[in-house]
C-alpha atoms as a PDB file:
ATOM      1  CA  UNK A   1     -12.861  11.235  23.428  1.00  0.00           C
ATOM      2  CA  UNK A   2      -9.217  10.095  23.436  1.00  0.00           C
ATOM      3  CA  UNK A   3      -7.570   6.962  22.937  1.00  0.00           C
ATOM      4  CA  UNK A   4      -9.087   3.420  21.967  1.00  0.00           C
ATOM      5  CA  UNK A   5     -11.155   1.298  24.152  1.00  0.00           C
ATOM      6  CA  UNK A   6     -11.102  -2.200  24.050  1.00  0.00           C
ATOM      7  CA  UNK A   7     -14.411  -3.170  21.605  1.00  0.00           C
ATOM      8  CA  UNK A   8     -12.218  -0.865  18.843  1.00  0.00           C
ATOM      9  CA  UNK A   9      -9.569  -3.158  18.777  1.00  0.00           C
ATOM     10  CA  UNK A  10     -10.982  -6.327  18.305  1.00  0.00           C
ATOM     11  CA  UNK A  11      -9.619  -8.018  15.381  1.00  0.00           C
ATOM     12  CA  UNK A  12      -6.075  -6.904  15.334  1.00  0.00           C
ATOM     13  CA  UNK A  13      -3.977  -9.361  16.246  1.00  0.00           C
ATOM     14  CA  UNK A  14      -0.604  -8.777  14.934  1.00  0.00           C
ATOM     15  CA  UNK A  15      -0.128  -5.583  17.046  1.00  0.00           C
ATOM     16  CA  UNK A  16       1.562  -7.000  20.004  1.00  0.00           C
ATOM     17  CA  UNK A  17       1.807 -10.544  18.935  1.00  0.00           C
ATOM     18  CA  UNK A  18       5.325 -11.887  19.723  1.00  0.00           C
ATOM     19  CA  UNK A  19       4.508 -15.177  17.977  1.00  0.00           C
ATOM     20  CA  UNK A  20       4.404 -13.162  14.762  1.00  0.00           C
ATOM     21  CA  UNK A  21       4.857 -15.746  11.725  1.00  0.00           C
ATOM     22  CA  UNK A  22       6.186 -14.283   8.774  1.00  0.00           C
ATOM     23  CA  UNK A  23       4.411 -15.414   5.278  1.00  0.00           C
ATOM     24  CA  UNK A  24       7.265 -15.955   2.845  1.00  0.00           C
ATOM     25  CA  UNK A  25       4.311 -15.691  -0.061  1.00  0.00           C
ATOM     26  CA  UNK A  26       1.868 -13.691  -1.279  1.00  0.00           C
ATOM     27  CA  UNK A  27      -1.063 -13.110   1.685  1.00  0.00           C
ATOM     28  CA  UNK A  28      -3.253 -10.676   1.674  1.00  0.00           C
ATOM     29  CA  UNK A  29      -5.498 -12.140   4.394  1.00  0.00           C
ATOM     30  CA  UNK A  30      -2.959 -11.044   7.377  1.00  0.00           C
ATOM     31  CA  UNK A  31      -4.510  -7.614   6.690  1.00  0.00           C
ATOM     32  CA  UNK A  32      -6.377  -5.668   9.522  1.00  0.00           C
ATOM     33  CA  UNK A  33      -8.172  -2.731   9.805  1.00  0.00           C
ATOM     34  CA  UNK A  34      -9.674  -0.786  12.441  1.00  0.00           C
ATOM     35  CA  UNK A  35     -12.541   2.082  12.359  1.00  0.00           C
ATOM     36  CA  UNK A  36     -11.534   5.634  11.868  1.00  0.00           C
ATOM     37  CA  UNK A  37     -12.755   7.854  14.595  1.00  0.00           C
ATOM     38  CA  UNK A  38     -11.992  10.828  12.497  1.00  0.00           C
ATOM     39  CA  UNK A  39     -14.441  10.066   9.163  1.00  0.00           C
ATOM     40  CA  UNK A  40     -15.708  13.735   9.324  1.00  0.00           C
ATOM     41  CA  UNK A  41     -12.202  14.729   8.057  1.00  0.00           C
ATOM     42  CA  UNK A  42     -10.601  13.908   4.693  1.00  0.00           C
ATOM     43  CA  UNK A  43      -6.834  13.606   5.885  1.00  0.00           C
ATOM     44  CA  UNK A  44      -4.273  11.382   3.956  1.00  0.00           C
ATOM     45  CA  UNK A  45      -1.904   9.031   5.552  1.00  0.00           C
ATOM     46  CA  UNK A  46       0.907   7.705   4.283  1.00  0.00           C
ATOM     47  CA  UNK A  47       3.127   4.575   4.537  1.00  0.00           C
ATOM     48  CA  UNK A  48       6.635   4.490   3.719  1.00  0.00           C
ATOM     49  CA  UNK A  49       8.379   0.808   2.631  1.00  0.00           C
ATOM     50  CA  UNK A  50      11.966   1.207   1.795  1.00  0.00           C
ATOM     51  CA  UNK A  51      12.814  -2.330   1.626  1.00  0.00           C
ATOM     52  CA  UNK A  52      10.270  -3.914  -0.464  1.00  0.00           C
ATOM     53  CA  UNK A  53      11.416  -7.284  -2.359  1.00  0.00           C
ATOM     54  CA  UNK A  54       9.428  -9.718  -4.603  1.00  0.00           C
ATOM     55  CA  UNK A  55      10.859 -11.836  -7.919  1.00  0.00           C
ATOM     56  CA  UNK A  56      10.729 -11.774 -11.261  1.00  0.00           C
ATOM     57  CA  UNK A  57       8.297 -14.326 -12.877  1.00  0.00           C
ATOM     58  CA  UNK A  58      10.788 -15.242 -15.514  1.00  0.00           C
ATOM     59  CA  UNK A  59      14.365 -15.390 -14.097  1.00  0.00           C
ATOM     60  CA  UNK A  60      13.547 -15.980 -10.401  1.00  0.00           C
ATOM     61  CA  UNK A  61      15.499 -13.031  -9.213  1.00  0.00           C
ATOM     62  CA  UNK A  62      15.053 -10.580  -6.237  1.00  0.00           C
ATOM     63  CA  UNK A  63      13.516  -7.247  -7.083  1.00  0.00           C
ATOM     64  CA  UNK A  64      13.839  -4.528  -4.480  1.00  0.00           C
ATOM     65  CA  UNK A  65      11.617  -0.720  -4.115  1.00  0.00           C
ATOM     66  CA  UNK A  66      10.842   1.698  -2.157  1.00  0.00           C
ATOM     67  CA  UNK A  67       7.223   1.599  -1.986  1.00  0.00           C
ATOM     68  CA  UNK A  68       4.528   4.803  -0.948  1.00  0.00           C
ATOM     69  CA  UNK A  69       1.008   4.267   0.014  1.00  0.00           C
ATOM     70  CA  UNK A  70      -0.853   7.435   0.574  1.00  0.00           C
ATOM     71  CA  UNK A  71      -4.367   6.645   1.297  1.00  0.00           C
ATOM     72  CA  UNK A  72      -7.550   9.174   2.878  1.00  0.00           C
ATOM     73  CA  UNK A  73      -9.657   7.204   5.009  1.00  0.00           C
ATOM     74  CA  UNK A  74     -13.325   6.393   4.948  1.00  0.00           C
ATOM     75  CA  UNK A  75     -14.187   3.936   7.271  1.00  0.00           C
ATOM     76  CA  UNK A  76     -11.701   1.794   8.403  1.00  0.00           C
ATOM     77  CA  UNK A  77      -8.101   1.811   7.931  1.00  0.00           C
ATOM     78  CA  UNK A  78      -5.448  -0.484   7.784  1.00  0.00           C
ATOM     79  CA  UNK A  79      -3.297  -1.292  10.459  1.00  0.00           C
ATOM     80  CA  UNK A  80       0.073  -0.759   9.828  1.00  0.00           C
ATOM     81  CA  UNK A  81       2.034  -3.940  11.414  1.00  0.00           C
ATOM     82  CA  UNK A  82      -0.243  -5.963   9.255  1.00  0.00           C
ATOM     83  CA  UNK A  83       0.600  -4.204   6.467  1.00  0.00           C
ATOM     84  CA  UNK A  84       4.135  -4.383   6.925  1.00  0.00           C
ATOM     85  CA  UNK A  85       3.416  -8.181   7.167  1.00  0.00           C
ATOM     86  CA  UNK A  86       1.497  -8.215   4.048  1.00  0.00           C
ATOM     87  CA  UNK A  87       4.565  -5.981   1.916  1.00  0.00           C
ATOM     88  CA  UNK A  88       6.373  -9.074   3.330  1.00  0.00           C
ATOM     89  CA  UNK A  89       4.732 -11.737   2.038  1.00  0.00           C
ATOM     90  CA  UNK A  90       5.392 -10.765  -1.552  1.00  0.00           C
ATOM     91  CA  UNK A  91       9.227 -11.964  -0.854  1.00  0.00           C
ATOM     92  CA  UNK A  92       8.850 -14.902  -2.821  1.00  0.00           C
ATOM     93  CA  UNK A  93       5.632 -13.613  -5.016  1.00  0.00           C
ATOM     94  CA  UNK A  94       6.932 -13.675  -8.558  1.00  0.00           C
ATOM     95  CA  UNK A  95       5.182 -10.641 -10.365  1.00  0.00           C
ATOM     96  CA  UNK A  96       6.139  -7.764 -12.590  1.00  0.00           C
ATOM     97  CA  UNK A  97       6.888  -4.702 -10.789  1.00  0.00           C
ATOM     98  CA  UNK A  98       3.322  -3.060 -12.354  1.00  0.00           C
ATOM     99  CA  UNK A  99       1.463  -6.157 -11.437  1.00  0.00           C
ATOM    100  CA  UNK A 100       2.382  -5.916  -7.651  1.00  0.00           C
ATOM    101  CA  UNK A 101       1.727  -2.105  -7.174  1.00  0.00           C
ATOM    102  CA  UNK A 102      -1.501  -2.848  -8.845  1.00  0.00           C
ATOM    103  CA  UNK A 103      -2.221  -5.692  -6.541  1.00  0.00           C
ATOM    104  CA  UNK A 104      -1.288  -3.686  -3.566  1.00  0.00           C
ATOM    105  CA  UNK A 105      -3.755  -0.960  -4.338  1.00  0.00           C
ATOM    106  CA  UNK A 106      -6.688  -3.147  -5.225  1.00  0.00           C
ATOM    107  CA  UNK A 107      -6.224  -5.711  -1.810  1.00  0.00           C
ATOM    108  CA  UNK A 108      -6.212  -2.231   0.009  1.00  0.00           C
ATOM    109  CA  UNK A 109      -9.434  -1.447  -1.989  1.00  0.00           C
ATOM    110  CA  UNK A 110     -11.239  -4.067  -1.131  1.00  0.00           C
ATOM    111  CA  UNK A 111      -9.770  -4.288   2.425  1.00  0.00           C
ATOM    112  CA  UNK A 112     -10.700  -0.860   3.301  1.00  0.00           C
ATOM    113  CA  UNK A 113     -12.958   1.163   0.513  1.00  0.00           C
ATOM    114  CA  UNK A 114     -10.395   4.073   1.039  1.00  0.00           C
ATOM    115  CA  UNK A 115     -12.399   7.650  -0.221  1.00  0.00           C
ATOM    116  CA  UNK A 116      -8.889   7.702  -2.390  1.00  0.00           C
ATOM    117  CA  UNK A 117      -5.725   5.925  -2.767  1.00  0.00           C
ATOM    118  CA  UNK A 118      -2.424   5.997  -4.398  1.00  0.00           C
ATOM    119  CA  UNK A 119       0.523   3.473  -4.764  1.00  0.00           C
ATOM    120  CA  UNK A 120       3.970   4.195  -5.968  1.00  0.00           C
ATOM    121  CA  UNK A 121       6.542   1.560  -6.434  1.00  0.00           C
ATOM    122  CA  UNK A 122      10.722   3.028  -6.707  1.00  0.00           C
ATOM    123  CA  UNK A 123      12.143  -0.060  -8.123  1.00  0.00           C
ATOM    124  CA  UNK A 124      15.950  -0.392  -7.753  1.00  0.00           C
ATOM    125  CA  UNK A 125      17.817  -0.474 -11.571  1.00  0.00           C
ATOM    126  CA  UNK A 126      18.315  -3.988 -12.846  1.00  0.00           C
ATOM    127  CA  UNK A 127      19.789  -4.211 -16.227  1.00  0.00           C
ATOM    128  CA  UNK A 128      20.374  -0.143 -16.798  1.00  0.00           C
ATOM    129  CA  UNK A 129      17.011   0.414 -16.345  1.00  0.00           C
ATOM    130  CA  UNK A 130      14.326   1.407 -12.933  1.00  0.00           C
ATOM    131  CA  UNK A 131      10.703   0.877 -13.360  1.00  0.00           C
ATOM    132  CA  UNK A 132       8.325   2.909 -11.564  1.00  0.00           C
ATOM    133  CA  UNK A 133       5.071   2.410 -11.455  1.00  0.00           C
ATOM    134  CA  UNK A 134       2.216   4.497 -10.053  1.00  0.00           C
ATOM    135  CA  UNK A 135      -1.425   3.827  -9.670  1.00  0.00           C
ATOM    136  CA  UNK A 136      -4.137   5.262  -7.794  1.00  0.00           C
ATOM    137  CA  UNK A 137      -7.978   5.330  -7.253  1.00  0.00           C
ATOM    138  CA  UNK A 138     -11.160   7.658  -6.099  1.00  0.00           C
ATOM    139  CA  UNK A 139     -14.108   6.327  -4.916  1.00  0.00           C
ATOM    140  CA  UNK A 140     -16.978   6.465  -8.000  1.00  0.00           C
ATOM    141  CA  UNK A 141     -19.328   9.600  -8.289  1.00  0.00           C
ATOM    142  CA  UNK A 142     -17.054  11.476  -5.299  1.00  0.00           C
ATOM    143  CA  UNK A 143     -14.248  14.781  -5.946  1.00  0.00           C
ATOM    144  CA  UNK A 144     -12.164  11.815  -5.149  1.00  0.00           C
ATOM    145  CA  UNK A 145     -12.314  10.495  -8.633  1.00  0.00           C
ATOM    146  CA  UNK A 146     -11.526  13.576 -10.027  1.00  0.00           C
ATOM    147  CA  UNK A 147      -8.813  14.160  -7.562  1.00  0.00           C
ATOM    148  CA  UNK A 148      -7.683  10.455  -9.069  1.00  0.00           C
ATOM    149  CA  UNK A 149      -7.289  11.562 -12.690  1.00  0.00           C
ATOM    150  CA  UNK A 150      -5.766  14.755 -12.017  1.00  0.00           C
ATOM    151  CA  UNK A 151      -3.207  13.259  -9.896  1.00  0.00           C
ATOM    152  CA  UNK A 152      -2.639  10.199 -12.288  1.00  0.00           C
ATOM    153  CA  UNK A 153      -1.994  12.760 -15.262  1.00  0.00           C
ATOM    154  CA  UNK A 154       0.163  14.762 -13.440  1.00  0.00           C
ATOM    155  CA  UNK A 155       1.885  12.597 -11.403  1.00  0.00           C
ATOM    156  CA  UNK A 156       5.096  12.738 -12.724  1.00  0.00           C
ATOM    157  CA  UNK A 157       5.667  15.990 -14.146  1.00  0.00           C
ATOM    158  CA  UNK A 158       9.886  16.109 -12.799  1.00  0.00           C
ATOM    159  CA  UNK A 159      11.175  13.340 -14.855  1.00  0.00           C
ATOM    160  CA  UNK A 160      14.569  14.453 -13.829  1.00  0.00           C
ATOM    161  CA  UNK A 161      13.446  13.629  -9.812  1.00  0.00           C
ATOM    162  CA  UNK A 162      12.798   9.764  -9.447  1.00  0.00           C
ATOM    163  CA  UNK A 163      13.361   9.841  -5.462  1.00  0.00           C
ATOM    164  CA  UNK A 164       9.320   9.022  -4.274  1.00  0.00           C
ATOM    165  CA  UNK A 165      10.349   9.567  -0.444  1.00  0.00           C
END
């Protein structure tokens, strides 16, 4: 079967919504998922942020990224104008630019119980210096957690290449 039905869209309310209020601070609870009707495949999708701002706890000041999720599905996914939504409510979050990457990937964790999961942050130079951090997770006990550490450790093997997207 092709296509959604009606019963496997109930919950997502952002989709369509053109009363769409915009949280100006951290908020993960504007997340939705729906089911995946494809759980007998292991198939990554990936999300693409380009404009990603939050602040810097200490001076206050706008940070910007480009920021990849790549994610395979177990259950349910996210849907993606909530997580644009979400990304958006760390405008005014003050956090470090690890501390936010890391938050993304565990509120996706929790949200969804993803088989595996990565987040990588592109964090525009401020100072003389970018920051890019990367973090990912497998589920426990699964090749997925294997898959995890090999991909952690070798991540980043072009230091030369710092484009993510």
């Amino acid at each position: 079967m092709t296509g959604r039905i009606k019963e496997e869209t109930t919950g997502i309310t952002h989709l369509g919504n053109q009363g769409t209020k915009y949280q100006m601070d951290y908020n993960p609870s504007v997340l939705e998922t729906f089911v995946n009707k494809h759980q007998e495949n292991d198939y990554f999708v990936k999300f693409n942020c380009p404009e990603f701002t939050s602040l810097c706890p200490i001076t206050g000041q706008p940070d910007f990224a480009s920021i990849a999720i790549s994610y395979v599905p177990n259950v349910r996914m996210v849907e993606s104008k909530s997580l644009k939504l979400y990304l958006f409510s760390f405008r005014n979050h003050g956090d470090f630019h690890e501390d936010c990457i890391n938050i993304i990937m565990k509120d996706l964790i929790a949200l969804m119980e993803p088989k595996y999961i990565e987040v990588w942050g592109r964090f525009t130079p401020r100072g003389g210096i970018s920051i890019d951090p990367y973090c990912n997770y497998g589920q426990a006990a699964t090749k997925w957690e294997e898959i995890a550490f090999k991909r952690l450790a070798y991540h980043d093997l072009n230091t030369n290449k710092t484009d993510i997207i």
